[in-house]
Structure formats: structure tokens, C-alpha cells
C-alpha atoms as a PDB file:
ATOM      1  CA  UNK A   1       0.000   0.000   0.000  1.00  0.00           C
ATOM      2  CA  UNK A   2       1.290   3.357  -0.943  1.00  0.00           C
ATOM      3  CA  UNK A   3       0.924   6.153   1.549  1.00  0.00           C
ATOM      4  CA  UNK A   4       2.611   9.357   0.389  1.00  0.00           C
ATOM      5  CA  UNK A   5       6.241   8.220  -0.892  1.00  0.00           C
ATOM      6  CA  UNK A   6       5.939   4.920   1.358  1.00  0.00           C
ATOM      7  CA  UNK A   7       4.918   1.780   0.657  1.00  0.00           C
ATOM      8  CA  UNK A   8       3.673  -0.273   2.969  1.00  0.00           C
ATOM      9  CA  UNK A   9       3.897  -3.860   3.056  1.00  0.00           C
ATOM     10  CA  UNK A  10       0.386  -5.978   4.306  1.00  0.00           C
ATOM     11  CA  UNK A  11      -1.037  -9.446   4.627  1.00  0.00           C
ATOM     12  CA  UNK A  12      -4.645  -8.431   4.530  1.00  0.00           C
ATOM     13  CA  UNK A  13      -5.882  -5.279   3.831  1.00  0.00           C
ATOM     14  CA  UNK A  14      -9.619  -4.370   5.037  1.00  0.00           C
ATOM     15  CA  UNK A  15     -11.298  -2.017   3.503  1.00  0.00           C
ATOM     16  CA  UNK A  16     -13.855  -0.355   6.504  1.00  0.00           C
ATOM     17  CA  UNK A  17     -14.473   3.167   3.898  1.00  0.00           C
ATOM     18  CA  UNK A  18     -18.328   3.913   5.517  1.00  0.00           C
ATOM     19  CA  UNK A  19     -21.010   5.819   4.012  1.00  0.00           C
ATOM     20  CA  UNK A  20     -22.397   9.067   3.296  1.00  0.00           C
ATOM     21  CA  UNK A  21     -25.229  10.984   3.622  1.00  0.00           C
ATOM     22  CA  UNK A  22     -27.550  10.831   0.051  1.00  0.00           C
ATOM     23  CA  UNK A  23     -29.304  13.626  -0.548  1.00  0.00           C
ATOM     24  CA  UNK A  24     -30.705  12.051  -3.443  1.00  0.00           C
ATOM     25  CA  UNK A  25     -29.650  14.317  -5.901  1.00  0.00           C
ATOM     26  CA  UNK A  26     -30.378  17.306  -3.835  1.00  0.00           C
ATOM     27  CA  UNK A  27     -27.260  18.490  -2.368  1.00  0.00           C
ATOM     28  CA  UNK A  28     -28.379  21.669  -1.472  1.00  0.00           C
ATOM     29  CA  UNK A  29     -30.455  20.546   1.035  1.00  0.00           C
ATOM     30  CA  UNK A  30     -27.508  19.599   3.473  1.00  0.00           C
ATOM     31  CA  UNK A  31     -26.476  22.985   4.897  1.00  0.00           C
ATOM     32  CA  UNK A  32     -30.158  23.093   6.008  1.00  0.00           C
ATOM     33  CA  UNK A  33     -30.877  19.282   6.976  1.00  0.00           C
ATOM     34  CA  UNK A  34     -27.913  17.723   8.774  1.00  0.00           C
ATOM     35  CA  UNK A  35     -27.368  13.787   9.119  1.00  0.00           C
ATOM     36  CA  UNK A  36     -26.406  11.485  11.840  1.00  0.00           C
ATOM     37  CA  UNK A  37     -23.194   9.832  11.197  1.00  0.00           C
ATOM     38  CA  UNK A  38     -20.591  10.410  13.627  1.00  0.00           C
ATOM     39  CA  UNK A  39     -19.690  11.939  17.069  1.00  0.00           C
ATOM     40  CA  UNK A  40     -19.843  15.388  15.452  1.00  0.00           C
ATOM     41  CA  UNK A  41     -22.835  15.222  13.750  1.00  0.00           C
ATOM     42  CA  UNK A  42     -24.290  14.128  17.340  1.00  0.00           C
ATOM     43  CA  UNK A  43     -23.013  17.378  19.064  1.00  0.00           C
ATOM     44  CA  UNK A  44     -23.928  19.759  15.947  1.00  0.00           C
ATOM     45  CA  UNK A  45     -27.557  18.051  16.495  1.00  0.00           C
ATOM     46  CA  UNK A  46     -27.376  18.723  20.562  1.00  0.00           C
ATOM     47  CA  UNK A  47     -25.555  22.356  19.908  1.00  0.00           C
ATOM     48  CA  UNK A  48     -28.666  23.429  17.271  1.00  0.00           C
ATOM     49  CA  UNK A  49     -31.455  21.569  19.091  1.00  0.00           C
ATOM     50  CA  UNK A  50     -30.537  23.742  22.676  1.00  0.00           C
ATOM     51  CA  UNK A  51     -30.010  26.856  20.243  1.00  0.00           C
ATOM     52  CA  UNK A  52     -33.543  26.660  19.032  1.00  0.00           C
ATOM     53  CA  UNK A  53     -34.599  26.260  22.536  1.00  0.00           C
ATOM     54  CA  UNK A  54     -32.738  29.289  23.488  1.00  0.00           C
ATOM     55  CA  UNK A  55     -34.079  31.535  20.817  1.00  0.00           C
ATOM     56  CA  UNK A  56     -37.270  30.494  21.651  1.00  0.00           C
ATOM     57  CA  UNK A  57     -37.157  31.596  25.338  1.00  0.00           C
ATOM     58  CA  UNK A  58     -35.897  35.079  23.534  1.00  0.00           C
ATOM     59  CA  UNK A  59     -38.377  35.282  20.822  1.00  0.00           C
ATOM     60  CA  UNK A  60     -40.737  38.174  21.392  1.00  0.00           C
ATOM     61  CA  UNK A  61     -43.142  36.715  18.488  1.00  0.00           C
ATOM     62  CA  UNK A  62     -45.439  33.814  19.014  1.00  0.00           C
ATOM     63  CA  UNK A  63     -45.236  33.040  15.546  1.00  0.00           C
ATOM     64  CA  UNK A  64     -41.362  32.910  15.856  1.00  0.00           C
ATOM     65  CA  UNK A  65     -41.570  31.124  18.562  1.00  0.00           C
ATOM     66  CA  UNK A  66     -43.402  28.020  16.985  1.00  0.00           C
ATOM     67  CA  UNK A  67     -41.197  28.057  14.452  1.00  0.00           C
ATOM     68  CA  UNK A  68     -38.080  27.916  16.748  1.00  0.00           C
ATOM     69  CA  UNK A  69     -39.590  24.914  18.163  1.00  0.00           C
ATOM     70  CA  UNK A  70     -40.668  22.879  15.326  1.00  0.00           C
ATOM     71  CA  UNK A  71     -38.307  20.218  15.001  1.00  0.00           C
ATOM     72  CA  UNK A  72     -38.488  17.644  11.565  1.00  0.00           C
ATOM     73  CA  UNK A  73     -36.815  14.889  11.172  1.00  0.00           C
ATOM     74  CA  UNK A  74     -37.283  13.734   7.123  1.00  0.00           C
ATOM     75  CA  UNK A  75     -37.105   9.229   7.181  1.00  0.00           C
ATOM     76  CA  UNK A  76     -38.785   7.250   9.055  1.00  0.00           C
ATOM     77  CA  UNK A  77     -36.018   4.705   9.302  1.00  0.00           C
ATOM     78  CA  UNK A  78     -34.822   3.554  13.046  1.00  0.00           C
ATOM     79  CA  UNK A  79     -32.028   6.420  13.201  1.00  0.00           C
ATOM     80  CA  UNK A  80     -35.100   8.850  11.870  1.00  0.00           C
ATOM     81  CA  UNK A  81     -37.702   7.375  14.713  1.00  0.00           C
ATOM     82  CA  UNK A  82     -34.978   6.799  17.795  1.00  0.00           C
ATOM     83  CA  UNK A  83     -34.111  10.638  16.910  1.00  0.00           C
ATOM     84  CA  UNK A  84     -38.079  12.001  17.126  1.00  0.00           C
ATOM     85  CA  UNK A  85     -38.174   9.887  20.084  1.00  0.00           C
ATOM     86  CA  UNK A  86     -35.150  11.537  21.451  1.00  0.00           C
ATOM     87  CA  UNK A  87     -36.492  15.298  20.895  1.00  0.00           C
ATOM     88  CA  UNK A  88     -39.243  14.470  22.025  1.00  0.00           C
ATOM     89  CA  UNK A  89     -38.363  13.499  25.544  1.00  0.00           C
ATOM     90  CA  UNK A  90     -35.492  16.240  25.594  1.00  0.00           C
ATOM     91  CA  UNK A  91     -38.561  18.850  25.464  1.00  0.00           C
ATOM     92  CA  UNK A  92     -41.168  16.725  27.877  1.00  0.00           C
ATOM     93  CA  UNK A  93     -38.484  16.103  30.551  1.00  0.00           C
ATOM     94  CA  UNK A  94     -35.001  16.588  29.947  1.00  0.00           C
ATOM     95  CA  UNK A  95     -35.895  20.866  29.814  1.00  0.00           C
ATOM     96  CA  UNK A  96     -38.638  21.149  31.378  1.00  0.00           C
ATOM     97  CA  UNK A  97     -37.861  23.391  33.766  1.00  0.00           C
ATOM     98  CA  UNK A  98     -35.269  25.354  32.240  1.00  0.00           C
ATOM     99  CA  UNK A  99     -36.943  28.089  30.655  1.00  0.00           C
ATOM    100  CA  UNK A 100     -39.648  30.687  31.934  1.00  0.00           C
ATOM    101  CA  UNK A 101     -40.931  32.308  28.870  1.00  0.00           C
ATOM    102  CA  UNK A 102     -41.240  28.624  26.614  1.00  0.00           C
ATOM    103  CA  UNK A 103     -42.842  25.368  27.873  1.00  0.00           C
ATOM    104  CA  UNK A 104     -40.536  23.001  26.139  1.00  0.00           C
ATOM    105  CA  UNK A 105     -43.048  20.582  26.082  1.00  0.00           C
ATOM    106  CA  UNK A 106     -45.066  21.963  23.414  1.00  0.00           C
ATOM    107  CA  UNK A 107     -42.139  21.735  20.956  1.00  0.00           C
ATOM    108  CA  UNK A 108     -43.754  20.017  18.323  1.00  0.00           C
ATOM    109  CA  UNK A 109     -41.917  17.141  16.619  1.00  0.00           C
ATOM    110  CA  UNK A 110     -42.168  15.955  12.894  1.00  0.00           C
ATOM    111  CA  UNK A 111     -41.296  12.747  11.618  1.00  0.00           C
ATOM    112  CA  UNK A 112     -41.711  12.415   7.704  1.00  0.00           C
ATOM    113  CA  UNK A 113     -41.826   9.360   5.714  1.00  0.00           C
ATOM    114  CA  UNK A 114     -42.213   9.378   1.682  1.00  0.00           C
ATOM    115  CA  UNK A 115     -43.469   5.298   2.392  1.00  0.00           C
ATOM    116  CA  UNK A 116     -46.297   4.174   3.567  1.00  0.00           C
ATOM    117  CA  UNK A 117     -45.214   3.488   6.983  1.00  0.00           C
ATOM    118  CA  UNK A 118     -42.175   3.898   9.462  1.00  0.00           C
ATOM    119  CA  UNK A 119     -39.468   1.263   9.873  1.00  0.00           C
ATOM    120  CA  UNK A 120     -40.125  -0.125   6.149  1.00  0.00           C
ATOM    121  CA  UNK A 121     -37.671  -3.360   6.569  1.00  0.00           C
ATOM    122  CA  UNK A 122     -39.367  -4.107   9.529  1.00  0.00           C
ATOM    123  CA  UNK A 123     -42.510  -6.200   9.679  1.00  0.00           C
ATOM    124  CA  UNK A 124     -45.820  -3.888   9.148  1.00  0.00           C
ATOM    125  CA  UNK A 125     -46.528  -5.241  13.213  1.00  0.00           C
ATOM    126  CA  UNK A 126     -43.239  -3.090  14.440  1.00  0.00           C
ATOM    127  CA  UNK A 127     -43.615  -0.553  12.564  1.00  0.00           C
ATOM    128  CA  UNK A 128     -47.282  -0.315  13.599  1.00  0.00           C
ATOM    129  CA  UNK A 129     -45.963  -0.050  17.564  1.00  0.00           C
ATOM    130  CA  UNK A 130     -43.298   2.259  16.821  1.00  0.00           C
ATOM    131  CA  UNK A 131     -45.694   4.962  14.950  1.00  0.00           C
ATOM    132  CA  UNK A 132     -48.190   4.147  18.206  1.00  0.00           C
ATOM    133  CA  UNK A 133     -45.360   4.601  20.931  1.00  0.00           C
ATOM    134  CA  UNK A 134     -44.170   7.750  19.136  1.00  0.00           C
ATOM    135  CA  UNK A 135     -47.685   9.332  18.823  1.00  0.00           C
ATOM    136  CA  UNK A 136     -47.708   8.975  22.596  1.00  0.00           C
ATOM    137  CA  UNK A 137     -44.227  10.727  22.993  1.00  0.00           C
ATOM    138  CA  UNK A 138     -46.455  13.258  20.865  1.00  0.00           C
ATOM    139  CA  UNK A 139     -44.614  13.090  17.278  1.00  0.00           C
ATOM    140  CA  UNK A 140     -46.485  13.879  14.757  1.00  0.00           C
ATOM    141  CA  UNK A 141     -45.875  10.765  12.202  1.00  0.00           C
ATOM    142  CA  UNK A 142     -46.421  11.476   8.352  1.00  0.00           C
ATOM    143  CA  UNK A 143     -46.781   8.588   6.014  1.00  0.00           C
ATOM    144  CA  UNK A 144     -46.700   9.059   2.361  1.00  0.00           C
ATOM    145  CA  UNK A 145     -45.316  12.540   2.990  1.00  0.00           C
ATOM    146  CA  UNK A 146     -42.285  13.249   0.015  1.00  0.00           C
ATOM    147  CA  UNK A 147     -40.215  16.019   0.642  1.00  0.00           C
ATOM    148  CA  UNK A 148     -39.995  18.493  -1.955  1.00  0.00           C
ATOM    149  CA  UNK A 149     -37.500  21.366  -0.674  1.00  0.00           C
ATOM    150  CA  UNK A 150     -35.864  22.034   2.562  1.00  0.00           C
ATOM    151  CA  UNK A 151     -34.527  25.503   3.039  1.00  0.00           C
ATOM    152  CA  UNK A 152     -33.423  28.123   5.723  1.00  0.00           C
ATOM    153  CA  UNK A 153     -37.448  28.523   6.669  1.00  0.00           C
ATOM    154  CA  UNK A 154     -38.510  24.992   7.005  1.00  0.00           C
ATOM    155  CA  UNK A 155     -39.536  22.050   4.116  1.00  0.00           C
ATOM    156  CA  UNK A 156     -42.058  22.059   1.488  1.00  0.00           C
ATOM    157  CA  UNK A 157     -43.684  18.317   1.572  1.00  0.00           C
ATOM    158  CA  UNK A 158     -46.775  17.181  -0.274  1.00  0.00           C
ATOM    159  CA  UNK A 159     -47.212  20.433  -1.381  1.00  0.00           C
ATOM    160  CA  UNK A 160     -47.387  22.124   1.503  1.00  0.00           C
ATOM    161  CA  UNK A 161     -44.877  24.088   3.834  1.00  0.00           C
ATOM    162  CA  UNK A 162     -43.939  23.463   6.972  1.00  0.00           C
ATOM    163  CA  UNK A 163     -42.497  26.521   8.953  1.00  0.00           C
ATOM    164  CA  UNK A 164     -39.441  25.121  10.776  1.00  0.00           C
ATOM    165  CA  UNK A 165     -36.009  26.451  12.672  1.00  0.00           C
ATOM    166  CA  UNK A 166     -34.756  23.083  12.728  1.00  0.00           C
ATOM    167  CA  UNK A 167     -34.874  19.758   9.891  1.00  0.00           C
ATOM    168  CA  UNK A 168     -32.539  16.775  10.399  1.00  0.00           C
ATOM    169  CA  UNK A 169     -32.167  14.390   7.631  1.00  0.00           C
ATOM    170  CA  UNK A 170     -32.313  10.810   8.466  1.00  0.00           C
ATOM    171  CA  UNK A 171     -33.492   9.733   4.850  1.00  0.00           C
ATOM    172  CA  UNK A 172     -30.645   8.048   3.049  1.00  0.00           C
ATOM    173  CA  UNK A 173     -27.355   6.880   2.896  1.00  0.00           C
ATOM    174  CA  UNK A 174     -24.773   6.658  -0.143  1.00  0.00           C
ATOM    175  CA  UNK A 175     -21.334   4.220  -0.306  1.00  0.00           C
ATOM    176  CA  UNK A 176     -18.226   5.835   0.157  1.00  0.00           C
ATOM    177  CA  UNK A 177     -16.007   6.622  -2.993  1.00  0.00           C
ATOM    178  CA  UNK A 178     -13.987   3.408  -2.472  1.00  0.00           C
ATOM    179  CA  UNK A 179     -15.389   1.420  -5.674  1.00  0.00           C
ATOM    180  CA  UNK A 180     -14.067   4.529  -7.395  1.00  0.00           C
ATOM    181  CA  UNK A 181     -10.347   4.743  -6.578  1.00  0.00           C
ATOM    182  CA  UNK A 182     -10.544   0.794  -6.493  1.00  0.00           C
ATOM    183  CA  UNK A 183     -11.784   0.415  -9.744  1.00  0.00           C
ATOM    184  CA  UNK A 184     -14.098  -2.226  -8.999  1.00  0.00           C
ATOM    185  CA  UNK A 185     -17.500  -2.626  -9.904  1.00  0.00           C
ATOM    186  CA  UNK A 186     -19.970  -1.570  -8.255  1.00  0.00           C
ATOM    187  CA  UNK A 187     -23.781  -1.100  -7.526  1.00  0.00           C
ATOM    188  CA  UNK A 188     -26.263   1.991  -8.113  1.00  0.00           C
ATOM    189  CA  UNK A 189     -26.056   2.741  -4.707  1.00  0.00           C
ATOM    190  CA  UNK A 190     -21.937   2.778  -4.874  1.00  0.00           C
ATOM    191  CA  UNK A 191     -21.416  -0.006  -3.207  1.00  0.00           C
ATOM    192  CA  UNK A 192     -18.360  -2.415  -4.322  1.00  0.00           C
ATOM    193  CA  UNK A 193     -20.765  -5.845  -5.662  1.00  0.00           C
ATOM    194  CA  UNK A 194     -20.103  -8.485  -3.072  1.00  0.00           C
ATOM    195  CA  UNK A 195     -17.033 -10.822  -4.381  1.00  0.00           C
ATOM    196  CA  UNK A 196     -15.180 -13.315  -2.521  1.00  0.00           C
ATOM    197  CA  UNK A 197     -11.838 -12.479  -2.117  1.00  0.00           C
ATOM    198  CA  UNK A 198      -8.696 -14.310  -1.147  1.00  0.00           C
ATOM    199  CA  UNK A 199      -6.016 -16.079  -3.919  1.00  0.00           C
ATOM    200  CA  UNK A 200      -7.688 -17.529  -6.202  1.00  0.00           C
ATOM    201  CA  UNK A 201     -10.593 -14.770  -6.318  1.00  0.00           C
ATOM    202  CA  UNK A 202      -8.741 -11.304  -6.337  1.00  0.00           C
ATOM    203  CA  UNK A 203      -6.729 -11.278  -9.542  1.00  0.00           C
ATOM    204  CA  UNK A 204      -8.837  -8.021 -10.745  1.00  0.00           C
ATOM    205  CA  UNK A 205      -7.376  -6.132  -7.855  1.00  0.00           C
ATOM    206  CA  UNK A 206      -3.983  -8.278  -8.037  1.00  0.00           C
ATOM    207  CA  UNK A 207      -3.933  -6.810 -11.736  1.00  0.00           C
ATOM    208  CA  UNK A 208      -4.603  -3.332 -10.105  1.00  0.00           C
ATOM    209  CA  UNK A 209      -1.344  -3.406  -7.736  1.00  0.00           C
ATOM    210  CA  UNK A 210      -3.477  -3.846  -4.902  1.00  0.00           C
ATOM    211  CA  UNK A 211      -2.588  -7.592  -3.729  1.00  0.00           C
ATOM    212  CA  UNK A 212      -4.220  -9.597  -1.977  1.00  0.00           C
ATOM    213  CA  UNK A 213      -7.718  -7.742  -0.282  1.00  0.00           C
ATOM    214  CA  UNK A 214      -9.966  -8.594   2.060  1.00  0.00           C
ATOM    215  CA  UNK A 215     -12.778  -6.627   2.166  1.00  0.00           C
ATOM    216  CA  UNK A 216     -14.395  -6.425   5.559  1.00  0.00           C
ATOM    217  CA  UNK A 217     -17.008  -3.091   4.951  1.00  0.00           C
ATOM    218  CA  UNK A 218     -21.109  -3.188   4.214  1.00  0.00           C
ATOM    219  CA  UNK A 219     -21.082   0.762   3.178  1.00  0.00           C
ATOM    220  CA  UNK A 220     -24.195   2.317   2.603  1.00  0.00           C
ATOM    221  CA  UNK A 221     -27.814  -0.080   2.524  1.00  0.00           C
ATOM    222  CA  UNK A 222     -26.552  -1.818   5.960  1.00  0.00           C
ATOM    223  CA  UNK A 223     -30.553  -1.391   6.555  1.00  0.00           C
ATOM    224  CA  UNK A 224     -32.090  -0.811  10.133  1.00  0.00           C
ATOM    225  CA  UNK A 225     -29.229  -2.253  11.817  1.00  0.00           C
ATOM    226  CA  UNK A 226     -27.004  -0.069  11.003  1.00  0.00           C
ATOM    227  CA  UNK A 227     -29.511   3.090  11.671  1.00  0.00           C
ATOM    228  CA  UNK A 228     -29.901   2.022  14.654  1.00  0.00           C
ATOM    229  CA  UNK A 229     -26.021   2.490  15.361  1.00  0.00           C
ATOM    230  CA  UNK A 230     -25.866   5.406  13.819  1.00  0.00           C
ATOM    231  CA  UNK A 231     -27.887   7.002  16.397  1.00  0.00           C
ATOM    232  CA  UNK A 232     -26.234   5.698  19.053  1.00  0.00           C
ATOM    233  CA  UNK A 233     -23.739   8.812  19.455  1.00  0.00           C
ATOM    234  CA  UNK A 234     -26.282  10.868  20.139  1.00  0.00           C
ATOM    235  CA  UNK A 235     -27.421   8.790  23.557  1.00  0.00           C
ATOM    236  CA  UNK A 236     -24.086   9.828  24.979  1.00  0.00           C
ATOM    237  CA  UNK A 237     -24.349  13.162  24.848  1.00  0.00           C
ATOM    238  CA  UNK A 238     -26.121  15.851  26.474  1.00  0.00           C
ATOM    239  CA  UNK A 239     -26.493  19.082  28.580  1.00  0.00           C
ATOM    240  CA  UNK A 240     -28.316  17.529  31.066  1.00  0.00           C
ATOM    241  CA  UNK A 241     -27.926  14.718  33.304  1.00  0.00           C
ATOM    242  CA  UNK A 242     -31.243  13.217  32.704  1.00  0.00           C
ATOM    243  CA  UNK A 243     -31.823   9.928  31.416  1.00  0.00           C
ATOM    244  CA  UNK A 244     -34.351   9.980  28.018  1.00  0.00           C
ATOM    245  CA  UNK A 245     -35.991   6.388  27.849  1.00  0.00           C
ATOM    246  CA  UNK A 246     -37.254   6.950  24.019  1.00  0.00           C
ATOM    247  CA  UNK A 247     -33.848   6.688  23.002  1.00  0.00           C
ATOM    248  CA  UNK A 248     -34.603   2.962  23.011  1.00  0.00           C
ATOM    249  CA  UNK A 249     -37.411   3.119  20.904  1.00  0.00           C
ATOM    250  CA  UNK A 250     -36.285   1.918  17.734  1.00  0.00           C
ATOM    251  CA  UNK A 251     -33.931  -0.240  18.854  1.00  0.00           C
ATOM    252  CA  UNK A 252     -36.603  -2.177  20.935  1.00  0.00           C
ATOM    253  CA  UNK A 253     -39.352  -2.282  19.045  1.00  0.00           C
ATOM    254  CA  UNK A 254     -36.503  -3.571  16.276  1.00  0.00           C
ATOM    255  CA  UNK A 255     -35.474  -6.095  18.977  1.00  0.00           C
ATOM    256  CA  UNK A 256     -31.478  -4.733  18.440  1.00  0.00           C
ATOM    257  CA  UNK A 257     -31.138  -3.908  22.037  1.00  0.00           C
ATOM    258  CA  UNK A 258     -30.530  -5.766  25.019  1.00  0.00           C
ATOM    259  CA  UNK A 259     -31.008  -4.881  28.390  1.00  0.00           C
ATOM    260  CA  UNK A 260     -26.976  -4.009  28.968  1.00  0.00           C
ATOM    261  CA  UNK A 261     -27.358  -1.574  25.787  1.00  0.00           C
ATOM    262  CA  UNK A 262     -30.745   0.102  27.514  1.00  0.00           C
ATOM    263  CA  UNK A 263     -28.189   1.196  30.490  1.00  0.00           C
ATOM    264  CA  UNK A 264     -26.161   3.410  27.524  1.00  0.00           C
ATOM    265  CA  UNK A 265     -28.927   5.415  26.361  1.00  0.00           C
ATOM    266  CA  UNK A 266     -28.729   8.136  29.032  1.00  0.00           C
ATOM    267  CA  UNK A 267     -27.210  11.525  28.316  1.00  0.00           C
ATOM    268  CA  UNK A 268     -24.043  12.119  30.410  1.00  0.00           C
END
């Protein structure tokens, strides 16, 4: 393996290159809609979701108000409905008495699926108790609800806008370059196409100077599991030392968590 000027001599190589957010041709939406991927995507979340909280308490407008505490979340995969559940609780418990001009449980919460129902590679009966146990939290769940624009005042779905301070996407995932600068084949999604590797089965990347690769990563399309754990940074971190139980949601009603994991999902 070259690195700079040196080369690097290996017995396996794994390949581990991640994924990226997919805006699905709609790039511009990121500066508005940020994703959950890593440790600093969970504290740019927790730094924008107390912001609008702040701004709130300042607000001298009603209307601006509202808006500073409309929160949407666009997919209504398990990182999409573990983060409404999340918000949720943060404004019902986790600040409730921190402010004296806002009740921060009113902040109203806005999950948005372009399916039919949350938690699609679930079975209909999950996804069913998940929409039920976040309509208790008091998300508002939309089903069959495309979005059409997101931009500094909010998201245009269906048709119709939806005045909001805050949008987090949670919609879609793309592979990592990696097929590129391998040279390998690859899906529509990215991804390097699944081929076994070892002596006899990597002459196309022998060929390519790479020798002999083992390639240990699922990119992008990992599916719920991986959703799940891409929320997870977010249960670590807060303001607060309160503990927010709906962090678990999707998780348990996925049956990915065990009892152990439950103990993580409290904000320091």
C-alpha cells in the first residue's frame, strides 16, 4: 500500500471506507438538513437543538416562537424514529424546567416518511408499535409525505410548507467513494458488488497493484441495523444529566437492544 512516498507492506488489507449521507440528488439541502453519522454530527444536532430552545425563550413573536420549536426529522427509518423519540423526551423532561418564557413541552416534533409506513424493513406489526409509541411521545408521524425542498425557513412536503427552525435528515445513505479509486465494480447505490476475495478470487485487484484484499465493509444499505447504530452517538451526549428512555425506541421495538445496551442510552 502506498501512503505518500511509502509503501507499505500488508497481509490483509480491510477495507472499513463507511457511508455518506444521500441527498438524493439534492445536495443543497444539506447545509439546512444535517445527518447522523458520527460523534460530530451528534453534538452539531445537541448544539442546534438547545439553540432553538434558546431563541425560543428570547423570541418576542409567538409566531417565531413556533417556528423555533418545530423540530423535523425527514425518514422514518430507526435512526429517523430513535431521533423524534429523542427530541421528544429532551422537550417533555429533559428541559422542562429550564426556561420561563417557553414550555418546552409543546415543541412540536415531525417525523416524515415518503413510504407508507415507518421502519419499512421491519414487519408492518413493528412498525405499527413504533408509529403508536411515538404518537404517545407526541410526534407527529407522516406517512406518504415526500419532501420536496428544505430551506433556511422549514420544508415544502406534499405540497405544503412546513415553517421550521430546525430539519434533520435521516433519509438516506450513499457508499463511500472506495469502488471509485478501487476500480471495482460496483452497484447503483456505490457499493463495491459483493465478491469473494482471497487467492484464487482477487486477480482483478492483483492486476490493479493492490494484492491480496480482504474486504471487511457493508457501506451504505446496511438497513435498520445499522440506523440504529448510527444514532447511538447521540445517547451519549447531552447538557443535562437526565436519562431519556425513548432513546430505546427503535432499537426495541426492532429487537437490536438488550437490556446491557438500555443502560447506555442516558445523556451524560
Amino acid at each position: 500500500m502506498i501512503i505518500g512516498r511509502a509503501r507499505v507492506p500488508y497481509d490483509y488489507l480491510v477495507i472499513a471506507a463507511g457511508a455518506r449521507h444521500s441527498y438524493f440528488g439534492h445536495d443543497e439541502w444539506a447545509p439546512f438538513a444535517p445527518g447522523l453519522k458520527q460523534i460530530e454530527d451528534a453534538t452539531n444536532i445537541r448544539s442546534r437543538l438547545l439553540f432553538a430552545f434558546e431563541q425560543a425563550e428570547n423570541a418576542q413573536s409567538p409566531m417565531v416562537q413556533r417556528e423555533m420549536l418545530t423540530f423535523v426529522i425527514v425518514g422514518g427509518g430507526p435512526t429517523g424514529v430513535e431521533l423524534a423519540g429523542a427530541i421528544a423526551e429532551l422537550g417533555r423532561h429533559g428541559l422542562a424546567r429550564e426556561f420561563r418564557a417557553i414550555d418546552p413541552s409543546m415543541a412540536r416534533v415531525i417525523l416524515m416518511q415518503s413510504g407508507p409506513r415507518i421502519l419499512p424493513t421491519f414487519p408492518e406489526g413493528l412498525s405499527r408499535r413504533a408509529a403508536a409509541a411515538l404518537t404517545a411521545l407526541g410526534v407527529e408521524v407522516l406517512t406518504d409525505s415526500a419532501v420536496e425542498r428544505i430551506d433556511d425557513e422549514g420544508v415544502i412536503v406534499s405540497g405544503r410548507r412546513v415553517a421550521a427552525h430546525s430539519v434533520f435528515w435521516a433519509a438516506g445513505v450513499m457508499a463511500s467513494p472506495a469502488a471509485n479509486w478501487l476500480k471495482a465494480e460496483a452497484d447503483r447505490s456505490g457499493r463495491v458488488k459483493r465478491r469473494l476475495v482471497g487467492p484464487r478470487s482477487d486477480r482483478h485487484l492483483r492486476d490493479r497493484r493492490y494484492g491480496s484484499v480482504q474486504r471487511l465493509e457493508r457501506q451504505a444499505g446496511a438497513g435498520a441495523r445499522a440506523g440504529s447504530q448510527a444514532a447511538g452517538p447521540l445517547r451519549r451526549l447531552s447538557h443535562q444529566g437526565f436519562s431519556l428512555d425513548a432513546l430505546s425506541l427503535a432499537p426495541r421495538v426492532a429487537r437490536a437492544s438488550t437490556r446491557e445496551d438500555a443502560v447506555e442510552r442516558q445523556f451524560l
